[in-house]
C-alpha atoms as a PDB file:
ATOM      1  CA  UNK A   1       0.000   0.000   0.000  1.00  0.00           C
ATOM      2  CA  UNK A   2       0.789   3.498  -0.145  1.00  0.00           C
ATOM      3  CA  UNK A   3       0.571   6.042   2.612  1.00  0.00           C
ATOM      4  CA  UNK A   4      -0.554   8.997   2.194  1.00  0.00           C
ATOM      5  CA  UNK A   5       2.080  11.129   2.343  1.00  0.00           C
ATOM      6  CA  UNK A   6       4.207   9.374  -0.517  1.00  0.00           C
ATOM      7  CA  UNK A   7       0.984  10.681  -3.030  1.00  0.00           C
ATOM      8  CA  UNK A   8       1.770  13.795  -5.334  1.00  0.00           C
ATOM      9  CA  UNK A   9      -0.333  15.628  -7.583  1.00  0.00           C
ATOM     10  CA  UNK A  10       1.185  16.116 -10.844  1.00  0.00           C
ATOM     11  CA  UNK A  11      -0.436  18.636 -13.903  1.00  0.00           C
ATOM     12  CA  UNK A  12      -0.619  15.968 -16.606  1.00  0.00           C
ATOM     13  CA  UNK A  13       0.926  19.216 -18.891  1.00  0.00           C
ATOM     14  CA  UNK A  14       3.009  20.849 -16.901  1.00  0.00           C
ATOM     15  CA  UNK A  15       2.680  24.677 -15.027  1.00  0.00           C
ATOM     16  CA  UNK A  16       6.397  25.394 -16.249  1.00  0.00           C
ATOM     17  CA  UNK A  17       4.732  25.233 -19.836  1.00  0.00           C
ATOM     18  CA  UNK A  18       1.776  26.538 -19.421  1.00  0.00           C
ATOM     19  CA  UNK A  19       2.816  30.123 -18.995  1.00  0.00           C
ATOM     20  CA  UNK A  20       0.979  33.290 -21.595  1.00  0.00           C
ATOM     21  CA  UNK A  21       3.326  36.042 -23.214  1.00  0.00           C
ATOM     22  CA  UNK A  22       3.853  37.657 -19.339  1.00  0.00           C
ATOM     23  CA  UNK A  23       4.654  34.054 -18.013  1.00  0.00           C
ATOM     24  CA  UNK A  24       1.769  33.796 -16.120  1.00  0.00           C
ATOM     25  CA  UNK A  25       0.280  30.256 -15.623  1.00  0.00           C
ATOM     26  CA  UNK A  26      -2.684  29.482 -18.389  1.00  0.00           C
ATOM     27  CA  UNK A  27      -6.115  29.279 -15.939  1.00  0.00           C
ATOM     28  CA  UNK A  28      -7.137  26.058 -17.583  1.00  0.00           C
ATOM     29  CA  UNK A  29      -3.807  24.250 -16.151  1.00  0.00           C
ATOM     30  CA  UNK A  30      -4.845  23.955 -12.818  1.00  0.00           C
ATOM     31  CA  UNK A  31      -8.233  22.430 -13.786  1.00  0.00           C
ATOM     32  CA  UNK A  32      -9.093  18.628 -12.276  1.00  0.00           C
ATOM     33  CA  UNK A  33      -8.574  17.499 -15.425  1.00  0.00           C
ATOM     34  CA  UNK A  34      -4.919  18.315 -15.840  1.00  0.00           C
ATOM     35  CA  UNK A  35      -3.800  16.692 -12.606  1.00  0.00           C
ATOM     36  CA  UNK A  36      -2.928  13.008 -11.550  1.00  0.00           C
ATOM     37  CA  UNK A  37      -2.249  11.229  -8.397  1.00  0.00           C
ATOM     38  CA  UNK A  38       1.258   9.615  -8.106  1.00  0.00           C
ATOM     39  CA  UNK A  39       3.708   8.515  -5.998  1.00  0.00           C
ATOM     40  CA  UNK A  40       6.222  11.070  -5.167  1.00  0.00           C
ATOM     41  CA  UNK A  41       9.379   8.799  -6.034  1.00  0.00           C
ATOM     42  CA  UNK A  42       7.656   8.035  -9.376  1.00  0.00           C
ATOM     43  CA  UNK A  43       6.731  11.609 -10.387  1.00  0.00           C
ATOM     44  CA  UNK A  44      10.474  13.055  -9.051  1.00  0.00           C
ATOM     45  CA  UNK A  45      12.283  10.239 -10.524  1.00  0.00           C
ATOM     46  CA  UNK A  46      10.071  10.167 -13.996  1.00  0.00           C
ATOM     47  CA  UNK A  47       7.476  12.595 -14.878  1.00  0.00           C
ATOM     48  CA  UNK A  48       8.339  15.738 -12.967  1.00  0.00           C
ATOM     49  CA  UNK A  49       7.782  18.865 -15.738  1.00  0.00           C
ATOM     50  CA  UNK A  50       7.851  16.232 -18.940  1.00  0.00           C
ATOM     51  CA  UNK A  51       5.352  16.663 -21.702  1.00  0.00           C
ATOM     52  CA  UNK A  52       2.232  14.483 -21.329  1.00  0.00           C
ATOM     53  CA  UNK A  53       3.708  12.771 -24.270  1.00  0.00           C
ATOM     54  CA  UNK A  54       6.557  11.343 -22.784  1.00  0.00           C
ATOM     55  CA  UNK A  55       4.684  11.239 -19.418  1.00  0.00           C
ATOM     56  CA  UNK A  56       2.817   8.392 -21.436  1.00  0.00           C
ATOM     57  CA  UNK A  57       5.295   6.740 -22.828  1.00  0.00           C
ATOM     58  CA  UNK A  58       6.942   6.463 -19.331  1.00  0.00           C
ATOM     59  CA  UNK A  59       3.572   4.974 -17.880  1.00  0.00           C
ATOM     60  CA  UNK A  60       2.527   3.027 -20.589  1.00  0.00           C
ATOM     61  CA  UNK A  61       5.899   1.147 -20.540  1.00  0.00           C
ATOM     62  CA  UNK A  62       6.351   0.797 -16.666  1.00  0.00           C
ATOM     63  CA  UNK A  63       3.223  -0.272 -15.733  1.00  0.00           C
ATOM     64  CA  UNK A  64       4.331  -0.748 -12.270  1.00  0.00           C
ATOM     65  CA  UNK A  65       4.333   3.278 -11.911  1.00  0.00           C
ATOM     66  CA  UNK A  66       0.742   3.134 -11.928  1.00  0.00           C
ATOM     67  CA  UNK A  67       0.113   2.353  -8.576  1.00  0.00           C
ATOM     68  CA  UNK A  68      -3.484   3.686  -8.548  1.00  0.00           C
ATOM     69  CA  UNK A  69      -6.385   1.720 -10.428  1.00  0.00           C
ATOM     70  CA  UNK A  70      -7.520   5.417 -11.847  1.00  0.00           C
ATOM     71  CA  UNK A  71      -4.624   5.642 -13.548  1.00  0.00           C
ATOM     72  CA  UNK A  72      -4.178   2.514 -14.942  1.00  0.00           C
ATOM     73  CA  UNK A  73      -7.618   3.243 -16.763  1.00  0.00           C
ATOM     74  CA  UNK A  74      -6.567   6.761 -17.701  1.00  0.00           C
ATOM     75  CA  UNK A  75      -3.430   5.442 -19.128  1.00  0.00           C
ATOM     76  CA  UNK A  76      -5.462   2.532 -20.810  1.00  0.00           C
ATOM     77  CA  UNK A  77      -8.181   4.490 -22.403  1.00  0.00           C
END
């Protein structure tokens, strides 16, 4: 199991991208839908400010990163 305080929230497209022309953070980045719960090794180690492209790719190849059922099925679909 996983305890609580090993969970991160990631944005699924990062805030360091998602900037306008005075580098302020795009309002639609912070939305539920841009965020995932991981572990916090997994999303230092791995995903941490990567493109949801090769956020994928990382997933969808090391299916052990995918701790919680939700995102096996986002992954998956």
């Amino acid at each position: 199991p996983v305890a609580k305080t090993d969970i991160e929230i990631e944005h699924w497209y990062p805030r360091s991208k998602a900037r306008d022309e005075k580098n302020r953070v795009l309002p639609w980045c912070n939305n539920i839908g841009n965020l995932i719960a991981i572990t916090r090794k997994v999303n230092q180690n791995k995903l941490n400010a990567k493109p949801p492209q090769e956020k994928y790719e990382i997933l969808i190849n090391n299916p052990q990163y995918c701790t919680f059922h939700h995102n096996k099925k986002f992954i998956k679909d």
